[in-house]
Each structure stands twice: as C-alpha cells, then as structure tokens.
N, C-alpha and C. Protein backbone atom coordinates (compact mmCIF):
# COMPACT_ATOMS: atom_id res chain seq x y z
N UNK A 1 9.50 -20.88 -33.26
CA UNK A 1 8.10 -21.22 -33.48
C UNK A 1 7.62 -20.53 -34.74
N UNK A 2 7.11 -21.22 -35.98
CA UNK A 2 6.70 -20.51 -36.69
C UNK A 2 5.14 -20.27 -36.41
N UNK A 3 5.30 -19.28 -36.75
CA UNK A 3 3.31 -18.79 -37.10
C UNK A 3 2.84 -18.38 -38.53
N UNK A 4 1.72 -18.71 -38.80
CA UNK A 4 1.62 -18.03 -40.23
C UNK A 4 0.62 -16.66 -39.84
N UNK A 5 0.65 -15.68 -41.07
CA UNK A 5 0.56 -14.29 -41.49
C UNK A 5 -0.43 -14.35 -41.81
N UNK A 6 -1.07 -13.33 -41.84
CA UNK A 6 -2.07 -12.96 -43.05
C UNK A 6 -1.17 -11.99 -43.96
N UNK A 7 -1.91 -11.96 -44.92
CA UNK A 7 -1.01 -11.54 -46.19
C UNK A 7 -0.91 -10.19 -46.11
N UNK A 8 0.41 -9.68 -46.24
CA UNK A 8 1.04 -8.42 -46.18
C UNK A 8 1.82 -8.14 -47.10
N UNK A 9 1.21 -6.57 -47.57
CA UNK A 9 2.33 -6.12 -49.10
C UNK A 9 2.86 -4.82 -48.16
N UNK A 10 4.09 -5.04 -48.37
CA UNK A 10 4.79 -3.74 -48.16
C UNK A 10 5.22 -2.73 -48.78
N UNK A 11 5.10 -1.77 -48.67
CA UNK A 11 4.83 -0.47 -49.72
C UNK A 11 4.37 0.74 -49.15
N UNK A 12 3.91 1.75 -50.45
CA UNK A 12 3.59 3.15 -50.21
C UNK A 12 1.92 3.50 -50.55
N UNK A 13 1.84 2.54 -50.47
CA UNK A 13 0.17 2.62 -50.84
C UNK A 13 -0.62 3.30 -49.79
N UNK A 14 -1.44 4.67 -50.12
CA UNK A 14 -1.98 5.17 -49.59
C UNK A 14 -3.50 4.57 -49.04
N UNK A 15 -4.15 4.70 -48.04
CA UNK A 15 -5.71 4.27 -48.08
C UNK A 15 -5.95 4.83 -48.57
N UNK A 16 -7.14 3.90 -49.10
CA UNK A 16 -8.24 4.60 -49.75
C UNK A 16 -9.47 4.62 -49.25
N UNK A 17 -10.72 5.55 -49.43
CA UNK A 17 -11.63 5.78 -49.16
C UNK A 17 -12.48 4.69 -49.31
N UNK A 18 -13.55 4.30 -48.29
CA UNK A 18 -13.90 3.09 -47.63
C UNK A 18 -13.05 2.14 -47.11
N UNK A 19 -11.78 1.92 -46.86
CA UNK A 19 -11.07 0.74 -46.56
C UNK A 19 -11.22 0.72 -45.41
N UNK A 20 -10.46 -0.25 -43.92
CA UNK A 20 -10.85 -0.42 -43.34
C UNK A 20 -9.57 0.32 -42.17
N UNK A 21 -9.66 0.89 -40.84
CA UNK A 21 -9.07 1.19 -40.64
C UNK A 21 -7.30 0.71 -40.34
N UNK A 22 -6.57 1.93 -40.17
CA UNK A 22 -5.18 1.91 -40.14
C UNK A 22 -4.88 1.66 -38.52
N UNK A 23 -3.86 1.07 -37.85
CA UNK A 23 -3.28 0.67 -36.96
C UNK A 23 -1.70 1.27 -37.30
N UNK A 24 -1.11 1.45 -35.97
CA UNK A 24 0.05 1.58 -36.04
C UNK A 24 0.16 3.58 -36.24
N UNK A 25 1.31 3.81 -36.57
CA UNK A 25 1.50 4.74 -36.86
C UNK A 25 0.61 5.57 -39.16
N UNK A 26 -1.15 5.88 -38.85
CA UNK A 26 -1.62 6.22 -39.81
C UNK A 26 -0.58 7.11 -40.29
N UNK A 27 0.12 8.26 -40.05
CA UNK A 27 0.44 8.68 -41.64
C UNK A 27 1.69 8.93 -41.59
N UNK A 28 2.44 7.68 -41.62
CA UNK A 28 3.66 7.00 -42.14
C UNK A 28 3.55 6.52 -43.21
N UNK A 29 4.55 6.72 -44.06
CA UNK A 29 4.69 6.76 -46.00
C UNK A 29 4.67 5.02 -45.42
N UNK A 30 5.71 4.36 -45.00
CA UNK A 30 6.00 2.80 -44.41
C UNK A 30 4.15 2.32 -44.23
N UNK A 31 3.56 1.40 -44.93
CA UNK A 31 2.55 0.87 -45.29
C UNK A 31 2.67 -0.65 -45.10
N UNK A 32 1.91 -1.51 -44.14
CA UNK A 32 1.77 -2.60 -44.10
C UNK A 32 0.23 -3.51 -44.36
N UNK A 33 0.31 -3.40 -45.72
CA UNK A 33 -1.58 -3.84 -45.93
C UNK A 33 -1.96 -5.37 -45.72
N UNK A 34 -2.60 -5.68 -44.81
CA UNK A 34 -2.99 -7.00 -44.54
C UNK A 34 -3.87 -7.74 -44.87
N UNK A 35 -4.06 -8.18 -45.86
CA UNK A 35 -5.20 -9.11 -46.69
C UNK A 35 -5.41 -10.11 -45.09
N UNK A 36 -6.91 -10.24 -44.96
CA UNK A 36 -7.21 -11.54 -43.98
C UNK A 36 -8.69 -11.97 -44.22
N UNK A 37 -8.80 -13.01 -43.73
CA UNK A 37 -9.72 -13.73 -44.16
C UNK A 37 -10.50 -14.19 -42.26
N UNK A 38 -11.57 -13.32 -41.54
CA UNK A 38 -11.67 -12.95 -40.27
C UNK A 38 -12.71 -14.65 -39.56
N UNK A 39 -12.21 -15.93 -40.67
CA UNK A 39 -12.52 -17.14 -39.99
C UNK A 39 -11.61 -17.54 -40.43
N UNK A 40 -10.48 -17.52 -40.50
CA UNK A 40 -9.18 -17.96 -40.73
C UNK A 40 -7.95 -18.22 -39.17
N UNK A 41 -7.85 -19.34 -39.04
CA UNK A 41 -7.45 -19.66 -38.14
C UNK A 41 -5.81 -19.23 -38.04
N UNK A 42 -5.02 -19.17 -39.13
CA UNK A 42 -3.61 -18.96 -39.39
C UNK A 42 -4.19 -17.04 -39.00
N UNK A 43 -5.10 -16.43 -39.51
CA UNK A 43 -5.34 -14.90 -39.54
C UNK A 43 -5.31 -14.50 -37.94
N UNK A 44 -5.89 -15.42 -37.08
CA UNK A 44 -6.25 -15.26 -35.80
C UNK A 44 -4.80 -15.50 -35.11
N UNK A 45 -3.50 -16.22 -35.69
CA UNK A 45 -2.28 -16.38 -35.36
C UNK A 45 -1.69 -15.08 -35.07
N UNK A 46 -2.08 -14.62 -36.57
CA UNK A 46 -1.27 -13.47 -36.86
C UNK A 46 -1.99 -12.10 -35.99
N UNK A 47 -3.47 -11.71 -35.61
CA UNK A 47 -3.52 -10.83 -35.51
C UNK A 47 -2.52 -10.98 -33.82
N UNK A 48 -2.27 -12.12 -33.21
CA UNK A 48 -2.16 -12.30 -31.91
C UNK A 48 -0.89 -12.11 -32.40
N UNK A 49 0.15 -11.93 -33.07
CA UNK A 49 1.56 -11.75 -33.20
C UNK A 49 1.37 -10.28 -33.75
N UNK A 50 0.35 -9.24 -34.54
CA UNK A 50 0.61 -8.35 -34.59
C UNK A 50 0.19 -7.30 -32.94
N UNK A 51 -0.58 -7.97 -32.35
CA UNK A 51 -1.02 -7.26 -31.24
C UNK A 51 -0.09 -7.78 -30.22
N UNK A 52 0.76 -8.78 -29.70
CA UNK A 52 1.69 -8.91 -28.99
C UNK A 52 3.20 -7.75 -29.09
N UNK A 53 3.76 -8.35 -30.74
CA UNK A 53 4.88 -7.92 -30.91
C UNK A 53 4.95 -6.53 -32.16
N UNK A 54 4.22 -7.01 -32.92
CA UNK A 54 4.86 -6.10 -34.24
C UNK A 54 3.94 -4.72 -33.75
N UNK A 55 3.04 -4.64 -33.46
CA UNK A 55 2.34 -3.48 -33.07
C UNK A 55 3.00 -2.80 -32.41
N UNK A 56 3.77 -3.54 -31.10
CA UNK A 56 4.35 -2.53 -30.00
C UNK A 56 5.76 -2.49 -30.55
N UNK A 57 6.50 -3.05 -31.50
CA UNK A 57 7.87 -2.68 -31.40
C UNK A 57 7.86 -1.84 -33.14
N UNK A 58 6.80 -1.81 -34.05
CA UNK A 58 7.05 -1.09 -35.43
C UNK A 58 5.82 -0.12 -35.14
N UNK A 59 4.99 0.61 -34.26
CA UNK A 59 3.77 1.17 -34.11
C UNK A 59 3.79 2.23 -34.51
N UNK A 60 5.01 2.48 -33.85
CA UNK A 60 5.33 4.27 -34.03
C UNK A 60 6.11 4.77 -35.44
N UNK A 61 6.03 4.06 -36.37
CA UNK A 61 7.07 4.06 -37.35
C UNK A 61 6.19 3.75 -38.76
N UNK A 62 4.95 2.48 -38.44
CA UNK A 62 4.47 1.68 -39.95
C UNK A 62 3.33 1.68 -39.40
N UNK A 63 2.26 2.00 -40.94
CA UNK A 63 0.93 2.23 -40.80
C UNK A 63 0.48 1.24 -40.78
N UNK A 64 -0.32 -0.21 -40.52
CA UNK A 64 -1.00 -1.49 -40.78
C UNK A 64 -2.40 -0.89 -41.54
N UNK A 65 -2.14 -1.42 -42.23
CA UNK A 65 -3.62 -1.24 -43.26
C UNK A 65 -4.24 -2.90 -43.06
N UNK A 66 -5.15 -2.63 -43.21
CA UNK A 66 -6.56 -3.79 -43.47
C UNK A 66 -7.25 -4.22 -44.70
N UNK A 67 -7.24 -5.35 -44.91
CA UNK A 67 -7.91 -5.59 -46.24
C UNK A 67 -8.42 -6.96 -46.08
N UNK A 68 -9.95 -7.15 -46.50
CA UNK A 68 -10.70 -8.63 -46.85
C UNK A 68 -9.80 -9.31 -47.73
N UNK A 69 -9.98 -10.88 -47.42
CA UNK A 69 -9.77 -12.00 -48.31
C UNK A 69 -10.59 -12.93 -47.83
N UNK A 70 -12.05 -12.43 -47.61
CA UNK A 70 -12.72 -13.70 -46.75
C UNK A 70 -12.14 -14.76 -48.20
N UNK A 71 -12.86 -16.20 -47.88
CA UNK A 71 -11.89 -17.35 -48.79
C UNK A 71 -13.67 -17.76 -48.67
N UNK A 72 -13.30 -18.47 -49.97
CA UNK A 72 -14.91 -19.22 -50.21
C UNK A 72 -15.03 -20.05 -49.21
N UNK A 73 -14.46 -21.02 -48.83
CA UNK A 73 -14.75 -21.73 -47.87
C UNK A 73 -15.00 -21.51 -46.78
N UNK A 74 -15.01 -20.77 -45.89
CA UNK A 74 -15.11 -20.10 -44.75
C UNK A 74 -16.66 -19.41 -44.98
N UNK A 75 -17.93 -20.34 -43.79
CA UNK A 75 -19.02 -20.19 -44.07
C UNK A 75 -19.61 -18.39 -44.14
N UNK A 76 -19.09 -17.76 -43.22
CA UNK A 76 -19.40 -16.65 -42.20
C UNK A 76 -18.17 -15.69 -42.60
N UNK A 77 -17.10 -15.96 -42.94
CA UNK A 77 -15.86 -14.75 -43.47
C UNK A 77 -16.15 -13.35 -43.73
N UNK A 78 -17.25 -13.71 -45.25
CA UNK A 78 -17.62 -12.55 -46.01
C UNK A 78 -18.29 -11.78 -45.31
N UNK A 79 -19.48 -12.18 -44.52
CA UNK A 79 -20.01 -11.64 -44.01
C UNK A 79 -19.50 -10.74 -42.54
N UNK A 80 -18.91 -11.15 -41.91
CA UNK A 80 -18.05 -10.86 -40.96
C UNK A 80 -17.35 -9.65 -41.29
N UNK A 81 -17.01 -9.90 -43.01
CA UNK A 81 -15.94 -8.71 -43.15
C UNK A 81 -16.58 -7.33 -43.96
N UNK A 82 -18.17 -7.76 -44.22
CA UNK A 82 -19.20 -6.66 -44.36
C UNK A 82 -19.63 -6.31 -43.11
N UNK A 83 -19.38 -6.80 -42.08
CA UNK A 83 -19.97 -6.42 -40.71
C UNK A 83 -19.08 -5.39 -39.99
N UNK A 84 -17.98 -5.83 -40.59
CA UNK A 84 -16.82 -5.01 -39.99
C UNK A 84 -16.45 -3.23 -41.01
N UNK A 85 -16.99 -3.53 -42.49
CA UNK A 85 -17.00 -2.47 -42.54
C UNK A 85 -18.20 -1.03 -42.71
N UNK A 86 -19.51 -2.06 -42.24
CA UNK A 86 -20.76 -1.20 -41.67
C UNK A 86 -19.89 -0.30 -40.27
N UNK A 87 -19.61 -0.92 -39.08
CA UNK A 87 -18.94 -0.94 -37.82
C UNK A 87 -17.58 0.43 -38.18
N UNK A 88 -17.03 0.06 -39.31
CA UNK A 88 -15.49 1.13 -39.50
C UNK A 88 -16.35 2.46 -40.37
N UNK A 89 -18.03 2.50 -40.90
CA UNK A 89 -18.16 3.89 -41.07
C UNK A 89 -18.99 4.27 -39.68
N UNK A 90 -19.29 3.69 -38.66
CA UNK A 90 -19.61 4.49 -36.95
C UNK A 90 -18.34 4.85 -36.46
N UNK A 91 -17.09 3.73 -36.47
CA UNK A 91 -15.85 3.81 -35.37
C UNK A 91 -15.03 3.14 -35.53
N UNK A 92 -13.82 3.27 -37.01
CA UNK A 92 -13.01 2.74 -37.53
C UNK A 92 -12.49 2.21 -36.14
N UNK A 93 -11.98 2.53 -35.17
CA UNK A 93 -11.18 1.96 -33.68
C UNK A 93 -12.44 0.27 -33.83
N UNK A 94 -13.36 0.79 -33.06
CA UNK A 94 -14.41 -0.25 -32.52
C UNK A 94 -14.21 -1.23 -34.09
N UNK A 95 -14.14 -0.82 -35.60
CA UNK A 95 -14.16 -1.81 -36.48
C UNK A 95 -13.05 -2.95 -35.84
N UNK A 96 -11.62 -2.78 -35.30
CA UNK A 96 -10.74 -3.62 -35.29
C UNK A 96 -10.84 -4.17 -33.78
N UNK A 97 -12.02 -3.85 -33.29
CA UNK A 97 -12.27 -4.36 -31.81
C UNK A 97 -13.14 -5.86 -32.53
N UNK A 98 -14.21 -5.33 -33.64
CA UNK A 98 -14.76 -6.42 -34.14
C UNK A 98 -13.99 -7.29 -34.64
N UNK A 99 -12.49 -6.96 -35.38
CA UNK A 99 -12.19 -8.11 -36.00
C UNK A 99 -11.85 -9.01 -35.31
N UNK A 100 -10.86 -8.56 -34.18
CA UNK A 100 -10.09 -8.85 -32.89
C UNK A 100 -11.07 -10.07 -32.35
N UNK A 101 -12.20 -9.64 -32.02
CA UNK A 101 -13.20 -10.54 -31.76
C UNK A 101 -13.68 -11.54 -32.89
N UNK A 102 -13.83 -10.98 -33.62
CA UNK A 102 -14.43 -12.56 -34.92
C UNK A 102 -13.02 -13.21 -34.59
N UNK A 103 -11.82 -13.06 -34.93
CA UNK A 103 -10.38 -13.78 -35.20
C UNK A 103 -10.72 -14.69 -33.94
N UNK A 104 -10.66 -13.67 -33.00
CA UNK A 104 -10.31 -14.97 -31.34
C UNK A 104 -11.45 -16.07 -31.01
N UNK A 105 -12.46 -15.45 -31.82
CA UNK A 105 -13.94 -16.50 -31.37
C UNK A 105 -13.81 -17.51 -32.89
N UNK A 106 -13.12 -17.43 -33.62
CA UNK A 106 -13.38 -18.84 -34.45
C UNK A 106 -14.01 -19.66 -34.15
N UNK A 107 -13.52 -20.75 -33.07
CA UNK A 107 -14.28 -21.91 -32.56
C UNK A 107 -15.57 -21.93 -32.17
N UNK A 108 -16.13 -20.76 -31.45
CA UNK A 108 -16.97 -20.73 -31.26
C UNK A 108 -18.20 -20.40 -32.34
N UNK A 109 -17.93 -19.29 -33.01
CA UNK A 109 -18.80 -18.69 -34.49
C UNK A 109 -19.46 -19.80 -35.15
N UNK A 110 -20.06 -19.81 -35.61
CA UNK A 110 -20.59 -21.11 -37.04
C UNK A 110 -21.31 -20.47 -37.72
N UNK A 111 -22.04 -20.59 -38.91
CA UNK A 111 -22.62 -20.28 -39.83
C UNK A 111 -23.88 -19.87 -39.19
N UNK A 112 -24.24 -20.80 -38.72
CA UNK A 112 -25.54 -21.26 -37.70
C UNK A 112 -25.94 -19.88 -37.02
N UNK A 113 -24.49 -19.55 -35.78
CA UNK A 113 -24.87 -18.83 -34.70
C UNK A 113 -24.49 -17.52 -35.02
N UNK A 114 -23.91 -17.28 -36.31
CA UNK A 114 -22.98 -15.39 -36.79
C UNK A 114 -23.97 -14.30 -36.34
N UNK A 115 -24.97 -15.08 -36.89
CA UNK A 115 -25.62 -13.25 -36.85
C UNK A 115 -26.33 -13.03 -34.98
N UNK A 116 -26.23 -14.26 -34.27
CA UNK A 116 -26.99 -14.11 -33.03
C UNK A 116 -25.08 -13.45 -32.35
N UNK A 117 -24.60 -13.88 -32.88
CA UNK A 117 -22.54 -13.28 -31.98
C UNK A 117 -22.57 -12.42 -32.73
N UNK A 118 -22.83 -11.43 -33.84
CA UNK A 118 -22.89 -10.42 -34.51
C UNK A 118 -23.59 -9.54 -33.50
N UNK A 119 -25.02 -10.08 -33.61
CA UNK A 119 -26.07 -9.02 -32.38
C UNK A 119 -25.40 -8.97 -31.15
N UNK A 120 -25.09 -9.91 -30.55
CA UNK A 120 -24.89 -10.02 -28.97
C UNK A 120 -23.52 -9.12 -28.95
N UNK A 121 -22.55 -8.68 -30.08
CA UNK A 121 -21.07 -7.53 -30.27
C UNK A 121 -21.69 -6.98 -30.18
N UNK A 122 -22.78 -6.41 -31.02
CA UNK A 122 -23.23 -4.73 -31.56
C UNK A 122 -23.98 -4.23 -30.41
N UNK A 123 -24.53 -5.12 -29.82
CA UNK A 123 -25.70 -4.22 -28.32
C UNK A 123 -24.84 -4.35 -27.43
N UNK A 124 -23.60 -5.40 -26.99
CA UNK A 124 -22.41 -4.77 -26.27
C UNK A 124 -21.39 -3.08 -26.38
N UNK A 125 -21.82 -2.93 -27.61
CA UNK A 125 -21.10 -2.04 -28.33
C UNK A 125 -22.14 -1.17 -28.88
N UNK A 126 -22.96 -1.10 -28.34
CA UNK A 126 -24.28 0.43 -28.37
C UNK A 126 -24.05 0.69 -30.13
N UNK A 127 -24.44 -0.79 -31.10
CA UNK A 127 -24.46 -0.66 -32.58
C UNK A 127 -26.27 -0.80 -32.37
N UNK A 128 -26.85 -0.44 -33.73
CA UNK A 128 -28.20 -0.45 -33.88
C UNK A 128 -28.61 -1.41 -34.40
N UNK A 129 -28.86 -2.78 -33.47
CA UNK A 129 -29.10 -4.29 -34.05
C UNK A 129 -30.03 -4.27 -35.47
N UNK A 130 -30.55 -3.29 -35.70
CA UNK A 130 -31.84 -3.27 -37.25
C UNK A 130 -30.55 -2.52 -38.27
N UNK A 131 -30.08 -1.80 -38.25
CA UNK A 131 -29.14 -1.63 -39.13
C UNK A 131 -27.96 -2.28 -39.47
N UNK A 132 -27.12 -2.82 -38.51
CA UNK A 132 -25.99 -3.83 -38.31
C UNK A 132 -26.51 -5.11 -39.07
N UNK A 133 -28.14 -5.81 -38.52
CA UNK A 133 -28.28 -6.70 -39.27
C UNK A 133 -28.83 -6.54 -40.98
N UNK A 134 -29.24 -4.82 -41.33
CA UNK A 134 -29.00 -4.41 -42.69
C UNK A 134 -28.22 -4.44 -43.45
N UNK A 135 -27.37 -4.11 -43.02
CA UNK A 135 -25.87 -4.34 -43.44
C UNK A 135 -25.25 -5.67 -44.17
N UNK A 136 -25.60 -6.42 -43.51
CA UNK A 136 -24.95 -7.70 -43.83
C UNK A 136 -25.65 -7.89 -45.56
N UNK A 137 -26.24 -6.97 -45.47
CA UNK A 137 -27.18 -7.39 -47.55
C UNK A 137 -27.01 -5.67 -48.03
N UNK A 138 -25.64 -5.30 -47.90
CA UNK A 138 -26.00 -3.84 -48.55
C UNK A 138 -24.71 -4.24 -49.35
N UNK A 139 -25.56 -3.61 -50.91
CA UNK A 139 -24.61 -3.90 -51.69
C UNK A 139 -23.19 -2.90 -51.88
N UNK A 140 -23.32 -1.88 -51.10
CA UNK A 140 -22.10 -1.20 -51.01
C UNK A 140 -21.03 -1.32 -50.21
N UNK A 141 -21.33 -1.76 -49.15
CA UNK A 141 -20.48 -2.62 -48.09
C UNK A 141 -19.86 -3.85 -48.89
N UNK A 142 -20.27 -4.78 -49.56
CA UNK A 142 -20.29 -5.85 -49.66
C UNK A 142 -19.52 -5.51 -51.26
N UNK A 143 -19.66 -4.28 -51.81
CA UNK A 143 -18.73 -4.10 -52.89
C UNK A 143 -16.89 -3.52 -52.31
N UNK A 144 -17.15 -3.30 -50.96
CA UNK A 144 -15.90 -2.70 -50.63
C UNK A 144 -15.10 -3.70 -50.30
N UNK A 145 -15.71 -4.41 -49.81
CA UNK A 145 -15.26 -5.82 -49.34
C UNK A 145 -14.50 -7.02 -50.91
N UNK A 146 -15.24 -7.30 -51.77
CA UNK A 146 -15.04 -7.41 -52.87
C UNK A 146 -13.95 -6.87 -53.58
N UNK A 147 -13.82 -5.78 -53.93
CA UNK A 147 -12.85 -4.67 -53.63
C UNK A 147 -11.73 -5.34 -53.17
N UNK A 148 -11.52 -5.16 -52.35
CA UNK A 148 -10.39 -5.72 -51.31
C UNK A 148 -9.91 -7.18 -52.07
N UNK A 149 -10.97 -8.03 -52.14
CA UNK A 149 -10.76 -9.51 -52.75
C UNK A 149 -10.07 -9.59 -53.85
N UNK A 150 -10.52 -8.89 -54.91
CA UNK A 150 -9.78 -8.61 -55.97
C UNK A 150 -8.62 -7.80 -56.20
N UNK A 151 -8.47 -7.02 -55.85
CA UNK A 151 -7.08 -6.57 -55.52
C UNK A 151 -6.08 -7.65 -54.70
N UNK A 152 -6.36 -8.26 -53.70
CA UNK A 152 -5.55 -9.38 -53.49
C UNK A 152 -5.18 -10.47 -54.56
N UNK A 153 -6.31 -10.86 -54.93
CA UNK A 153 -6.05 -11.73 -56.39
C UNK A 153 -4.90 -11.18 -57.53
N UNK A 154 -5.63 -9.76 -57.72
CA UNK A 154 -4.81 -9.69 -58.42
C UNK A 154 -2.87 -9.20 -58.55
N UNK A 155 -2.64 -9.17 -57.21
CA UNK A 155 -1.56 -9.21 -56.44
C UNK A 155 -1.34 -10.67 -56.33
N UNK A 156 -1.91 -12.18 -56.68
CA UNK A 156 -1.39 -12.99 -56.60
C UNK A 156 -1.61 -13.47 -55.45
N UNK A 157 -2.50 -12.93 -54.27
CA UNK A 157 -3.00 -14.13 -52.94
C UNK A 157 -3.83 -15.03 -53.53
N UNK A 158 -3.74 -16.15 -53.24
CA UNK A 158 -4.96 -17.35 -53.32
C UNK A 158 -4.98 -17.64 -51.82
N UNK A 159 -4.25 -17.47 -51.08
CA UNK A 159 -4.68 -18.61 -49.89
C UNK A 159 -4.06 -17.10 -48.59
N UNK A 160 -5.57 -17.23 -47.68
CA UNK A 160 -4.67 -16.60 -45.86
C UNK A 160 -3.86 -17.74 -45.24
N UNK A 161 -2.93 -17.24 -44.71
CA UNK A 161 -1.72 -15.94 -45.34
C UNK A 161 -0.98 -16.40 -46.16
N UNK A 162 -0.66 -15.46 -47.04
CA UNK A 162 0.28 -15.16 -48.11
C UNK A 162 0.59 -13.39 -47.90
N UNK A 163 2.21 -13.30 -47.55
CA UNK A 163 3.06 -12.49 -47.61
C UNK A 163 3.66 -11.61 -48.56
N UNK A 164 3.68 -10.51 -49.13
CA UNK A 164 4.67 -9.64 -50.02
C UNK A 164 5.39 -8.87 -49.14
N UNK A 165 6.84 -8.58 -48.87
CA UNK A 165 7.22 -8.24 -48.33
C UNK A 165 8.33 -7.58 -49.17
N UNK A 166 8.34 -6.22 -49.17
CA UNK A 166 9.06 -5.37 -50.61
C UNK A 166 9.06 -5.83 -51.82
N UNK A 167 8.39 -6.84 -51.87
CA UNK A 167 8.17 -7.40 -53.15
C UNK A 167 8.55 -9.00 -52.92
N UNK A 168 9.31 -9.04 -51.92
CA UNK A 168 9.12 -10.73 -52.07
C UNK A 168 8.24 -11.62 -51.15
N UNK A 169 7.58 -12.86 -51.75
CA UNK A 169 6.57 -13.30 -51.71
C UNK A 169 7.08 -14.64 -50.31
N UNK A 170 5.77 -14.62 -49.38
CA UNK A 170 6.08 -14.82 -48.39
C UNK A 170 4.81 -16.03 -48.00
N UNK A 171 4.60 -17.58 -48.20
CA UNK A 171 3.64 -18.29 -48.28
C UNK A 171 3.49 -18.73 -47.33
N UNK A 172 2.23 -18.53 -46.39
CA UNK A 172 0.97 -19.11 -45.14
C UNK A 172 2.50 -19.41 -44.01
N UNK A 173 3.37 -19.40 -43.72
CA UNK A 173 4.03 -19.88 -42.71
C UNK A 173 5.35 -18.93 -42.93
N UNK A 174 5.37 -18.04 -41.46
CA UNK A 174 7.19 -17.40 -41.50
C UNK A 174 6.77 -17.30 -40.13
N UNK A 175 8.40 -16.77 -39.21
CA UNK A 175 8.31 -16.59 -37.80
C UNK A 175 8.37 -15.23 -37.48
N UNK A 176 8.07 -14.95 -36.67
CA UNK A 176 8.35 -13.15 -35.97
C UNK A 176 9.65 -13.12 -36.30
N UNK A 177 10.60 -13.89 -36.44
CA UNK A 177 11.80 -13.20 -36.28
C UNK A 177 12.03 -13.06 -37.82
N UNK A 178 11.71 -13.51 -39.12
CA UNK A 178 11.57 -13.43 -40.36
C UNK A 178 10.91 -11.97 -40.75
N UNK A 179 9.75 -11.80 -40.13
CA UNK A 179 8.78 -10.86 -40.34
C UNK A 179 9.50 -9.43 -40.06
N UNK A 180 10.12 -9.60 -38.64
CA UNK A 180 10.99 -8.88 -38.34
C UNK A 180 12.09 -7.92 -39.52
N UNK A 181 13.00 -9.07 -39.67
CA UNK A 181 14.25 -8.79 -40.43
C UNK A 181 13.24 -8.23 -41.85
N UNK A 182 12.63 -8.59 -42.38
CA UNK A 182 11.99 -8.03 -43.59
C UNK A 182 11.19 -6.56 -43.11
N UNK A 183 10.78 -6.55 -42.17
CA UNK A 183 10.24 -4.92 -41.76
C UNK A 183 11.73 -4.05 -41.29
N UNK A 184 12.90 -4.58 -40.96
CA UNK A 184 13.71 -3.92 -40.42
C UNK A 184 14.24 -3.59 -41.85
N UNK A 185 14.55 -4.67 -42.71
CA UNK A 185 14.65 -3.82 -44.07
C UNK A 185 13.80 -3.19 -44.93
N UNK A 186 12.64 -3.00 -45.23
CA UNK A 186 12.33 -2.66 -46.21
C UNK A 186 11.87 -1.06 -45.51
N UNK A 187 11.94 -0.90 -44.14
CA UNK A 187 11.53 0.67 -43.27
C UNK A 187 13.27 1.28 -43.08
C-alpha cells in the first residue's frame, strides 16, 4: 500500500528557536524534519503512518522535527499552522495534539468554521480563547511560520509531501516499507 509523506529531510540539523516541537527521541544527532501542510490530506496519511509505525519502531533513536508548508491553496493551512505555533510557546506536547487534530478533522474544518474548531480545541484544552484568537494576526507567529515556508522552498519542496531522504529526493507517494529502508540507512 503506498501512502504519501509529508516532506522529510534527513540530517543533522539542529532546532531552532521558535520551531515547532520535536517527537521521537529530542536529542538524537539522527534528525527527521517534516515540512507539512496541516489541511493536507496526503499530510494526514502520513502523520497516521508516523504515529502507527515510524514513531514506535525509530522513537528511541530519531528526533522528528516539524515544519510549515501550509500550500496556497489550502483555505485555513496557514492559519492552522500559526495556531499551532501560539499553542507550542504554552505546551510544545499539546502543539502536536493540535496538529494531530487539524490533520484528522480535514473533512470536517472549512474556511467558514476554523476559527469556531480552533475555539471549541483551545477551551477543551484550558487555551485563552481572546489570545488564541490573537494569535491568528500576530506578526511574529506568522513570521515563524513563513520561516519554515521558505526554507522548504528553498530546499526545493513545491508540493505536501515531498521527501529528502540523505539527500535523495522522495515525491508525494512512497510506502512504509521504502521509508523504512531509507531510515534504516541513513541512522
């Protein structure tokens, strides 16, 4: 069965300050940075193949890093992925509870209803609905996010998912067992 990825460079790249939190084993040199785009339907594939398999069998070994690629088209992305990193300076953990949730609720989300499924997360999740909905227009959030965008670009993503994997390039469709053999080599 193939599934597609969100985009992953493999490497030694340290976080950096504001990014979004680390999964897996944080301070392992082994770095897996995941460009995603959090209304991306192939992204919502992948987080369900990193939280099934790759989480529990590379956890203890490779750091998963996080990184925006909301995509222009995707009404609600950007915003979603400024929401998520208001959320990762209260409780980097609770940030990837949000993404977890934007990814699996696709169908449901719309442009329309984001910020009323934004509120109805954050007062589930004891966030401060007047600041959370501040957020979504702060230009420093929304530069980190950016941030993230461009650095993917300029690494050569155009489209979620797109793959680097020790350096070789890995486009919107591979299987766990691909993903696999490329983490078993390049760790």
């Amino acid at each position: 069965m193939k599934l597609a990825l969100a985009t992953l460079w493999l490497g030694s790249s340290m976080l950096a300050s504001g990014q979004l939190p680390v999964e897996g084993n944080a301070s392992s040199s082994f770095r897996v940075v995941i460009y995603e785009d959090l209304q991306c339907p192939d992204c919502a594939d992948f987080r369900e193949m990193l939280d099934k398999h790759l989480l529990p069998k590379y956890g203890k070994k490779v750091a998963f890093e996080h990184r925006d690629f909301p995509l222009a088209k995707h009404a609600w992305a950007r915003k979603a992925a400024i929401a998520g990193r208001m959320i990762a300076e209260k409780d980097p953990q609770l940030s990837l509870e949000w993404r977890r949730y934007a990814l699996s609720h696709i169908k449901e989300i719309t442009a329309e209803n984001f910020h009323d499924k934004l509120m109805a997360w954050g007062k589930e999740h004891d966030i401060n609905p007047v600041k959370l909905s501040a957020a979504l227009d702060d230009k420093d959030l929304n530069a980190l996010v950016e941030k993230d965008l461009q650095e993917g670009l300029a690494r050569g993503v155009g489209h979620t998912p797109t793959a680097f994997v020790d350096g070789e390039p890995f486009v919107e469709t591979f299987t766990l067992a691909e993903i696999s053999v490329a983490l078993d080599k390049a760790k």
